[in-house]
PDB file of N, CA and C in Angstrom:
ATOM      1  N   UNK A   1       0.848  -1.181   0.000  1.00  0.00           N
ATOM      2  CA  UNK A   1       0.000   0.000   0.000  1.00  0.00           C
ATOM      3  C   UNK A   1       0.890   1.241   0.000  1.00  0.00           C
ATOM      4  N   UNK A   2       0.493   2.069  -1.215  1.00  0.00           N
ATOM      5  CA  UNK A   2       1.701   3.234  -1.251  1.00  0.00           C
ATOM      6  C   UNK A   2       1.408   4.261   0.258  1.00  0.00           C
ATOM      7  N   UNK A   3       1.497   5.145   0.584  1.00  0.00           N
ATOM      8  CA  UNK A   3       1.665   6.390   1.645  1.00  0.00           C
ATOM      9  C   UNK A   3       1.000   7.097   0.979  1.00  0.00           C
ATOM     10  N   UNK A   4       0.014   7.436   2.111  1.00  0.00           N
ATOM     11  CA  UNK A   4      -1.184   8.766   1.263  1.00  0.00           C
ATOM     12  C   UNK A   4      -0.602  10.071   1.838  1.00  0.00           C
ATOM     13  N   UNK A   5      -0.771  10.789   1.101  1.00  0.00           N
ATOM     14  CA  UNK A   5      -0.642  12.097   1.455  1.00  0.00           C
ATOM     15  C   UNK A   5      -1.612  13.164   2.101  1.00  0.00           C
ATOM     16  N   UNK A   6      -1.384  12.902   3.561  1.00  0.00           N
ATOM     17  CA  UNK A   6      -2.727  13.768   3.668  1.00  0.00           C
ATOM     18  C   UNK A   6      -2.888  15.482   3.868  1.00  0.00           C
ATOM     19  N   UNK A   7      -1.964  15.818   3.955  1.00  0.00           N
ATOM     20  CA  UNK A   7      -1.250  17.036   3.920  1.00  0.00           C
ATOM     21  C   UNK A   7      -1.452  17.727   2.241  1.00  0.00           C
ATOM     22  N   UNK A   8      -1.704  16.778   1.671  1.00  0.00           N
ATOM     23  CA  UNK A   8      -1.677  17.532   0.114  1.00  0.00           C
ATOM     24  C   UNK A   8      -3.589  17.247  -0.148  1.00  0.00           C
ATOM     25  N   UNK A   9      -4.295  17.301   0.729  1.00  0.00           N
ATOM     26  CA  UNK A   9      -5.692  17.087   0.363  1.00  0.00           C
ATOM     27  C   UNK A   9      -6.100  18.413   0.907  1.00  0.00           C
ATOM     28  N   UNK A  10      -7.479  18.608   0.799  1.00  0.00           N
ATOM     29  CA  UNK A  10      -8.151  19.457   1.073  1.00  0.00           C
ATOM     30  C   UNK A  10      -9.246  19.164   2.586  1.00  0.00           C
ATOM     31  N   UNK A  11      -9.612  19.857   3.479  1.00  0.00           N
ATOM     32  CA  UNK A  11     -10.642  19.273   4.532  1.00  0.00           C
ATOM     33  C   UNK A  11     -11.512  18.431   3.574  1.00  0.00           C
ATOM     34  N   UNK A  12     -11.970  18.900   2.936  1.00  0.00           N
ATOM     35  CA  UNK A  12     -13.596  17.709   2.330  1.00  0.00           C
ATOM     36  C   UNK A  12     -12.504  16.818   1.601  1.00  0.00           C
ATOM     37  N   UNK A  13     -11.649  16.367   0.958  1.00  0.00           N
ATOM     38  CA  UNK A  13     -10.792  15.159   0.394  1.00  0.00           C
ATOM     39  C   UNK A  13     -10.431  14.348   1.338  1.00  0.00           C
ATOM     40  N   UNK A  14      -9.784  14.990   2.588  1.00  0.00           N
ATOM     41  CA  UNK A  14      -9.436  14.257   3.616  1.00  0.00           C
ATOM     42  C   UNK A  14     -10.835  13.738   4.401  1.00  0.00           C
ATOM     43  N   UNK A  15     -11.656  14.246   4.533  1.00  0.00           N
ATOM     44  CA  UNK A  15     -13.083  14.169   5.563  1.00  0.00           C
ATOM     45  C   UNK A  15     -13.650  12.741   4.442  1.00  0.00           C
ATOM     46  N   UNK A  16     -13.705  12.777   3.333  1.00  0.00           N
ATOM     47  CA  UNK A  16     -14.276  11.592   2.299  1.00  0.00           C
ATOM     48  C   UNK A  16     -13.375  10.771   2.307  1.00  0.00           C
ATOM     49  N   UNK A  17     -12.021  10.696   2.518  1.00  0.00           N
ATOM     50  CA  UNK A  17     -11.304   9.624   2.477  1.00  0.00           C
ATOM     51  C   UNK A  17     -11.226   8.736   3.337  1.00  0.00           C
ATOM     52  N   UNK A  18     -11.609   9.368   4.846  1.00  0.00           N
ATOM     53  CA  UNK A  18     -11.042   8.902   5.927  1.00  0.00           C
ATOM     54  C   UNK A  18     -12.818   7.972   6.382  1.00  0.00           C
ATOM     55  N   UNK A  19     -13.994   8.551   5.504  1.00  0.00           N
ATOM     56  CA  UNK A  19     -14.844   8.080   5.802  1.00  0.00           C
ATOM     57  C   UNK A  19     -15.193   6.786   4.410  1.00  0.00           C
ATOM     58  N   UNK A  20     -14.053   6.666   3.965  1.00  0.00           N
ATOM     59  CA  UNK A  20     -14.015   5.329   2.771  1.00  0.00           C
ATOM     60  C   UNK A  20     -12.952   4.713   3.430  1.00  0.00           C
ATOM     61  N   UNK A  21     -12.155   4.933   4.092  1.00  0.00           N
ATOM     62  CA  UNK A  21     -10.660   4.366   5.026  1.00  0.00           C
ATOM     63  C   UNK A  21     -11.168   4.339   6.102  1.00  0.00           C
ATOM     64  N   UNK A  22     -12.062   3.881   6.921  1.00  0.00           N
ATOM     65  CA  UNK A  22     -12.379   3.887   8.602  1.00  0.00           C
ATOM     66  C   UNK A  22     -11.599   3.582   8.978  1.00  0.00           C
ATOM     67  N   UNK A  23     -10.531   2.211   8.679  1.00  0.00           N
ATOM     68  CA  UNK A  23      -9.372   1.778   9.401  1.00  0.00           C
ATOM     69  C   UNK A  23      -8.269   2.599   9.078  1.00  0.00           C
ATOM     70  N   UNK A  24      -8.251   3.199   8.602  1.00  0.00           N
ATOM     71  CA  UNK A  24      -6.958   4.842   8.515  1.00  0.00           C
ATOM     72  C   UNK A  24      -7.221   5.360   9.324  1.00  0.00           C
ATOM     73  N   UNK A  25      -6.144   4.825  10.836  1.00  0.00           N
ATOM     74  CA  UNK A  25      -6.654   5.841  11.831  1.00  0.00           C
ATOM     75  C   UNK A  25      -5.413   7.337  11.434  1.00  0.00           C
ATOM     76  N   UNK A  26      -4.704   7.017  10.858  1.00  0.00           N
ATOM     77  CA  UNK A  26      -3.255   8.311  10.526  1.00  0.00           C
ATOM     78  C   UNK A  26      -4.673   9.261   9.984  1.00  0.00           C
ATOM     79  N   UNK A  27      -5.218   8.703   8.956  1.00  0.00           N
ATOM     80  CA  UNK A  27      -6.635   9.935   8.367  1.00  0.00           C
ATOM     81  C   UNK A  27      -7.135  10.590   9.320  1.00  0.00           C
ATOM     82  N   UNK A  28      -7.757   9.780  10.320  1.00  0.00           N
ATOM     83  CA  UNK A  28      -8.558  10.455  11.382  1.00  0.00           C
ATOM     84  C   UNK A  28      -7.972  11.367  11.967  1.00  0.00           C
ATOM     85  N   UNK A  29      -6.613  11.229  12.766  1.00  0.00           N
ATOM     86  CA  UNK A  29      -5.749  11.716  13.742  1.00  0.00           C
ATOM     87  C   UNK A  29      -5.361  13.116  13.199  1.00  0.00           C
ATOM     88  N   UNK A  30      -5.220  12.868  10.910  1.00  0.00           N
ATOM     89  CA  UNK A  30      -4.923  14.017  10.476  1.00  0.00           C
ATOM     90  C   UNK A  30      -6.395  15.137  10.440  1.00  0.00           C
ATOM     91  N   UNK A  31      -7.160  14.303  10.271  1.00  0.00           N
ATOM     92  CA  UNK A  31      -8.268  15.372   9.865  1.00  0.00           C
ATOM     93  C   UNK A  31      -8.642  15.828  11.578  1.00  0.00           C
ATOM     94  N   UNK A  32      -8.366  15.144  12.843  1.00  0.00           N
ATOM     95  CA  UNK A  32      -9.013  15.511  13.815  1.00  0.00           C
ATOM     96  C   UNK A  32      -7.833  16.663  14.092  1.00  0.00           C
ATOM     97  N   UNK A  33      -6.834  16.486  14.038  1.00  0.00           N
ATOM     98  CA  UNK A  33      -5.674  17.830  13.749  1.00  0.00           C
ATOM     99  C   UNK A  33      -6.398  19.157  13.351  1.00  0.00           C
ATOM    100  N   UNK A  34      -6.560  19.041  12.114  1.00  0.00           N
ATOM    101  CA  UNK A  34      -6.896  20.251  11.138  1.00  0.00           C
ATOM    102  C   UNK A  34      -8.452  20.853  11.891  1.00  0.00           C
ATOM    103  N   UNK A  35      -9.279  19.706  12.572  1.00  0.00           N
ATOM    104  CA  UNK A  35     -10.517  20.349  12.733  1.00  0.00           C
ATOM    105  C   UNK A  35      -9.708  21.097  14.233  1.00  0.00           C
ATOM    106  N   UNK A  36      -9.067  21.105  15.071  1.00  0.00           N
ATOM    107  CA  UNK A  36      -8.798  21.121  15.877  1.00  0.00           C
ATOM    108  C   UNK A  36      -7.834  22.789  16.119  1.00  0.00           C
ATOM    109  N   UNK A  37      -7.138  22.814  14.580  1.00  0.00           N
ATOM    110  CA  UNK A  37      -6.201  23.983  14.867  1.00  0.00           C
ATOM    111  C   UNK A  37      -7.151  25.228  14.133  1.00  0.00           C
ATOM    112  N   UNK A  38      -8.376  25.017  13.533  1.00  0.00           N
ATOM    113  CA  UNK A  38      -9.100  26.420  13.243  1.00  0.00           C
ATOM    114  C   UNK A  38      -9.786  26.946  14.335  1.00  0.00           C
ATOM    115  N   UNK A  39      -9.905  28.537  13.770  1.00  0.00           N
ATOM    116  CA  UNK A  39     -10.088  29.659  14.817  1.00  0.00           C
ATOM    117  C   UNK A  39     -11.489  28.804  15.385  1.00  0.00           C
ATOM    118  N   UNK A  40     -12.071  29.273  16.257  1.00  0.00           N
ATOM    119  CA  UNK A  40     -12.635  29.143  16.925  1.00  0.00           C
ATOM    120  C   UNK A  40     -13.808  30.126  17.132  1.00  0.00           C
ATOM    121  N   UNK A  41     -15.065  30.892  16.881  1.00  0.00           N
ATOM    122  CA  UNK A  41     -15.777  31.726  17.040  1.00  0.00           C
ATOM    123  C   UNK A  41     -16.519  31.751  18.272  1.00  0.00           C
ATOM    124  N   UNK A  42     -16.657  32.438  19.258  1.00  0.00           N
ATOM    125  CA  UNK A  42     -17.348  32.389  20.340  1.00  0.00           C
ATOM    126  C   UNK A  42     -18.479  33.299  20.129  1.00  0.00           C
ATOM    127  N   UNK A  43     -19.853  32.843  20.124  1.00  0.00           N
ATOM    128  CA  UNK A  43     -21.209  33.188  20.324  1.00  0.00           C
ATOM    129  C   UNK A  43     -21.366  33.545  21.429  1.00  0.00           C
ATOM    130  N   UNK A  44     -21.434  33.422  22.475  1.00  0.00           N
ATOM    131  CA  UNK A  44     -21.837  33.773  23.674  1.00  0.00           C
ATOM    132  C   UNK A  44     -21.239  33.028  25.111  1.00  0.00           C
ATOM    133  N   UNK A  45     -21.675  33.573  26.074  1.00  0.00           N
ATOM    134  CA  UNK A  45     -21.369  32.701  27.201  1.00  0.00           C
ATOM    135  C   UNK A  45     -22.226  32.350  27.812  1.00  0.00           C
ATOM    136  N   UNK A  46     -21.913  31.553  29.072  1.00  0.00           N
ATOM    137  CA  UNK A  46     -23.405  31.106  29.765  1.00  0.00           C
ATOM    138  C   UNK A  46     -23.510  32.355  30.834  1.00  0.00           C
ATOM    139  N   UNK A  47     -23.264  33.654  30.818  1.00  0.00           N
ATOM    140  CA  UNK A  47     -23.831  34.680  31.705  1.00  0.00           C
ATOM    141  C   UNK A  47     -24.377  35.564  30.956  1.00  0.00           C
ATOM    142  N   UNK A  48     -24.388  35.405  29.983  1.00  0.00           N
ATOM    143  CA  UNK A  48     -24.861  36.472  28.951  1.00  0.00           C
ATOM    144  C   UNK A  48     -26.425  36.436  29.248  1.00  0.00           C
ATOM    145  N   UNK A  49     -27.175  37.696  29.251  1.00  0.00           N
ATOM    146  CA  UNK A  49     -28.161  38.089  29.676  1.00  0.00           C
ATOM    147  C   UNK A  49     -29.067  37.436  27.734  1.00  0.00           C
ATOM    148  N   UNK A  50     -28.063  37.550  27.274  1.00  0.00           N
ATOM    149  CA  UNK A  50     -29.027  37.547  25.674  1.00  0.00           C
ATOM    150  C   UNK A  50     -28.420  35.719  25.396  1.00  0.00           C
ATOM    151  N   UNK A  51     -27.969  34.814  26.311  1.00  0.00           N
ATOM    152  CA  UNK A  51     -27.911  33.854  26.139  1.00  0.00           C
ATOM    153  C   UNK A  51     -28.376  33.219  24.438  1.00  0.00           C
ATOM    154  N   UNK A  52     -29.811  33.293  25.058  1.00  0.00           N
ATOM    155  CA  UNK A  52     -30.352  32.426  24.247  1.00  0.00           C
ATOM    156  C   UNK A  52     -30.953  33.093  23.013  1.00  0.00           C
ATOM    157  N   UNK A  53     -31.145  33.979  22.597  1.00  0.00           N
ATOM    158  CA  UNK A  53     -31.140  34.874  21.938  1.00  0.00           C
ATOM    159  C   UNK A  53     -29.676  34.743  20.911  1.00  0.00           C
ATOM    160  N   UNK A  54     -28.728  34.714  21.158  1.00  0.00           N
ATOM    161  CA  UNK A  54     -27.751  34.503  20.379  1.00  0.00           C
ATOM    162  C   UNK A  54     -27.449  33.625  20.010  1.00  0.00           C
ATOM    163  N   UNK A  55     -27.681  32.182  20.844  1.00  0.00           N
ATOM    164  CA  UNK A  55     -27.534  30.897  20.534  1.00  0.00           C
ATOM    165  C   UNK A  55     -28.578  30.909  19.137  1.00  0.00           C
ATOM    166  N   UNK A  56     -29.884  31.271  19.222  1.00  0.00           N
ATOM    167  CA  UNK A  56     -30.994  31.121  18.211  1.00  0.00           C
ATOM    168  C   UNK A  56     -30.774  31.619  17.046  1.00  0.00           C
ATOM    169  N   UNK A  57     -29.939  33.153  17.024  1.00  0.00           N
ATOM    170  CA  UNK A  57     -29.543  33.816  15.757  1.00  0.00           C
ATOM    171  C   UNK A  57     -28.704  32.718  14.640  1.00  0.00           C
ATOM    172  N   UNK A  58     -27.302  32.262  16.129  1.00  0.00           N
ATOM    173  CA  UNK A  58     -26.113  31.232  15.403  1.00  0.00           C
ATOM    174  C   UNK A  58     -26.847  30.090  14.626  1.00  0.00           C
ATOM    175  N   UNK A  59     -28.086  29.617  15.025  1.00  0.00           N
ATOM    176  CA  UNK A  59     -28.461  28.533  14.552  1.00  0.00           C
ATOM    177  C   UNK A  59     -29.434  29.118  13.312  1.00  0.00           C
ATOM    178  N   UNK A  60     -29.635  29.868  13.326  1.00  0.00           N
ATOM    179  CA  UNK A  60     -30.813  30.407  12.239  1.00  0.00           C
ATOM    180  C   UNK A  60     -29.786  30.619  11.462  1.00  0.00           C
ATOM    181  N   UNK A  61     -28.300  31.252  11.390  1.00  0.00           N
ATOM    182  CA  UNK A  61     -27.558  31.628  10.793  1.00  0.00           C
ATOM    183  C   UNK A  61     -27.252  30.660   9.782  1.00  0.00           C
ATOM    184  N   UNK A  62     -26.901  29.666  10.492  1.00  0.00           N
ATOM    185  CA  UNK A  62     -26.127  28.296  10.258  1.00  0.00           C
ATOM    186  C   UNK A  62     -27.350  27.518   9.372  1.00  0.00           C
ATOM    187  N   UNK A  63     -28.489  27.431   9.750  1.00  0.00           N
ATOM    188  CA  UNK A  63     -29.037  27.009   8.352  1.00  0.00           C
ATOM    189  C   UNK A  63     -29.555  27.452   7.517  1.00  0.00           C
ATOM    190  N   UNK A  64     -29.512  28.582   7.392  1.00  0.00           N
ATOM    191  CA  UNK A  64     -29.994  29.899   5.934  1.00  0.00           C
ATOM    192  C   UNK A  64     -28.461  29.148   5.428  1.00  0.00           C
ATOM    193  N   UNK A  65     -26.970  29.092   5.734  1.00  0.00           N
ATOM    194  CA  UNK A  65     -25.816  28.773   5.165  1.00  0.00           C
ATOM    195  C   UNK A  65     -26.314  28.123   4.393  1.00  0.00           C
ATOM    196  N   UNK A  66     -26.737  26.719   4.809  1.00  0.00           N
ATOM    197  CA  UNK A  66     -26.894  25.463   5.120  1.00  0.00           C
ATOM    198  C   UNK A  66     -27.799  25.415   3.411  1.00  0.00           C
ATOM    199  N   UNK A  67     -28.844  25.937   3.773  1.00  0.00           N
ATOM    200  CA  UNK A  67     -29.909  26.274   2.612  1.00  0.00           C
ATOM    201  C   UNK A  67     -29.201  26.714   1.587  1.00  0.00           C
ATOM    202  N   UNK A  68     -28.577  27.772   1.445  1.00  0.00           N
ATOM    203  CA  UNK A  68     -28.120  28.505   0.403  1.00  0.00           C
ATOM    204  C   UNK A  68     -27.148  27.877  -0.405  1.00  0.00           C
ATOM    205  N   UNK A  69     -26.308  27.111   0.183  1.00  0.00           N
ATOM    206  CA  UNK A  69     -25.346  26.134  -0.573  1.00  0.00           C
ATOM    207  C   UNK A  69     -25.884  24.893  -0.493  1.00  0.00           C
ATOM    208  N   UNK A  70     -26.678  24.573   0.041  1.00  0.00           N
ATOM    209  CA  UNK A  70     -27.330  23.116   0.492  1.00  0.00           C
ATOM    210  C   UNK A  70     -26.086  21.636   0.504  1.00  0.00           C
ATOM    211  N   UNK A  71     -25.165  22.537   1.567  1.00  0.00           N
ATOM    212  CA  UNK A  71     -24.850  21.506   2.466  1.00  0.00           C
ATOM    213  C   UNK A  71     -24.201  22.442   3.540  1.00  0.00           C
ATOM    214  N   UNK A  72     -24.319  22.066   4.397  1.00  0.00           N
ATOM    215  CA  UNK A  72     -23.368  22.263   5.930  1.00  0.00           C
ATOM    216  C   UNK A  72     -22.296  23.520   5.603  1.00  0.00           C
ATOM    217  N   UNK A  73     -22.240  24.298   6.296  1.00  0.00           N
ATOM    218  CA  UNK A  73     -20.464  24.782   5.974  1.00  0.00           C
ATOM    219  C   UNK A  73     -19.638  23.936   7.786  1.00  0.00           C
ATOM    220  N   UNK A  74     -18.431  23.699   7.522  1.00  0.00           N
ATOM    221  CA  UNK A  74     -17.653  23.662   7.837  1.00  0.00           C
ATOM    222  C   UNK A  74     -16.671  24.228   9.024  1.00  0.00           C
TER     223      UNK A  74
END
């Protein structure tokens, strides 16, 4: 079996490969890497007076995305 390159894929190349390779745990370990070193956005906290209110926007947000490209973003 040659050496895959996972470093030369893209998130969705690596995310489809590793879910046709289940036993590639090096896939997993790489893609759980990459999900691991992006920024991070913080919505709110749990003292926030507008809690839930912001939680509801993020999610309304997230599937107008969702809709508009009709799949998930990332």
């Amino acid at each position: 079996m040659s050496k895959v390159n996972y470093g030369a894929m893209s998130d969705e190349e690596l995310r489809r490969y590793f879910l046709k390779h289940r036993e590639d745990k090096l896939a997993l370990r790489a893609y759980l890497d990459r999900v691991a070193d992006r920024p991070r956005h913080i919505i709110t906290t749990a003292d926030d007076p507008d809690f839930e209110a912001k939680i509801e926007a993020a999610v309304l947000q997230r599937l107008q995305a969702t809709d508009s490209n009709g799949e998930a973003t990332r």
